[in-house]
Each structure stands twice: as structure tokens, then as C-alpha cells.
Protein backbone atom coordinates (compact mmCIF):
# COMPACT_ATOMS: atom_id res chain seq x y z
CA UNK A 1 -14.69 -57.56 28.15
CA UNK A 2 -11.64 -59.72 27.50
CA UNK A 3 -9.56 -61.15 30.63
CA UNK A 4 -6.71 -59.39 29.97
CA UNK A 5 -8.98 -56.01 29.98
CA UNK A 6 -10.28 -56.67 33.55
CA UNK A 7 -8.83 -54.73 36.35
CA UNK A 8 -6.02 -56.21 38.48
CA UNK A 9 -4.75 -55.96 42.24
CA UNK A 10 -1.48 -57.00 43.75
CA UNK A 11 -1.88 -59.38 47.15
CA UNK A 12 0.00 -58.23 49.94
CA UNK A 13 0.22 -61.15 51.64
CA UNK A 14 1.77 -63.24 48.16
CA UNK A 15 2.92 -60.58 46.08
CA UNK A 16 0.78 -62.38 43.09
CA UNK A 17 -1.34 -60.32 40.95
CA UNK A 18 -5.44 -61.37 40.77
CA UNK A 19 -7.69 -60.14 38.37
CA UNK A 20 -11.69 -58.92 39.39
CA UNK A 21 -14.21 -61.45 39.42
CA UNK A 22 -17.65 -61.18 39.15
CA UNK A 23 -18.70 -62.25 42.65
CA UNK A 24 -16.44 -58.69 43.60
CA UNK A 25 -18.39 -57.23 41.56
CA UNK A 26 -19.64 -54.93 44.29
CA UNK A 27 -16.63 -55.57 46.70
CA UNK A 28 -13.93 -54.66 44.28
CA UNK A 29 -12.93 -51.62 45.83
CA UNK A 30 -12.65 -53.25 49.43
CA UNK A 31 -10.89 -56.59 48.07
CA UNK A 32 -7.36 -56.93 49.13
CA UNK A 33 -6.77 -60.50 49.28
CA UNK A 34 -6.32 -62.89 46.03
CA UNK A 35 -7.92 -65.83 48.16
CA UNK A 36 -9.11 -66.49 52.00
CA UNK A 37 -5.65 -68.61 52.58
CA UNK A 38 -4.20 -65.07 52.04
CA UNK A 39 -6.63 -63.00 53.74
CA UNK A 40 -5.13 -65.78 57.02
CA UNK A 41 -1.88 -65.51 56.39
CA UNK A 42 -1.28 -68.77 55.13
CA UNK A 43 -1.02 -68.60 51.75
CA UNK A 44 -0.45 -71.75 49.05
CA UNK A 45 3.05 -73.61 49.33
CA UNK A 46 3.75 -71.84 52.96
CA UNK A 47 2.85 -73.78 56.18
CA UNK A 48 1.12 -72.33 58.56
CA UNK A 49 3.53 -71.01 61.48
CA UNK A 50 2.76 -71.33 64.96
């Protein structure tokens, strides 16, 4: 399967689309985050706030 075949998901927390990898293999359907800065709410190029 070619990259550009493999499913993709929108991040909520970025807005940046992310394409299945194979260690979601199993996951996929529960994934929602594009990386674990995301899944904190502190995504790349955004400080945290507090």
C-alpha cells in the first residue's frame, strides 16, 4: 500500500491531517491525536499556557 493510499485523520487540537501508522494498527479507530504534544494540548510552535 502506497502512503498516499493509507487512511487519514484530521487533529483537533492542530487542525493538521496524519496518516495511520503501523503501531495504530489496532488503535486506529480510537486515535484522535496526530502526536502526544497534541493529545496535552500543547502542540508544536505553541507554548504551553498556564
Amino acid at each position: 500500500m502506497r502512503k498516499s493510499e493509507l487512511p487519514t485523520k484530521t487533529c483537533p487540537t492542530c487542525q493538521r491531517p496524519f496518516a495511520w501508522r503501523k503501531k495504530w494498527e489496532r488503535d486506529w479507530a480510537h486515535v484522535k491525536f496526530c502526536s502526544d504534544a497534541c493529545r496535552k494540548g500543547t502542540p508544536r510552535g505553541r507554548p504551553p499556557t498556564r
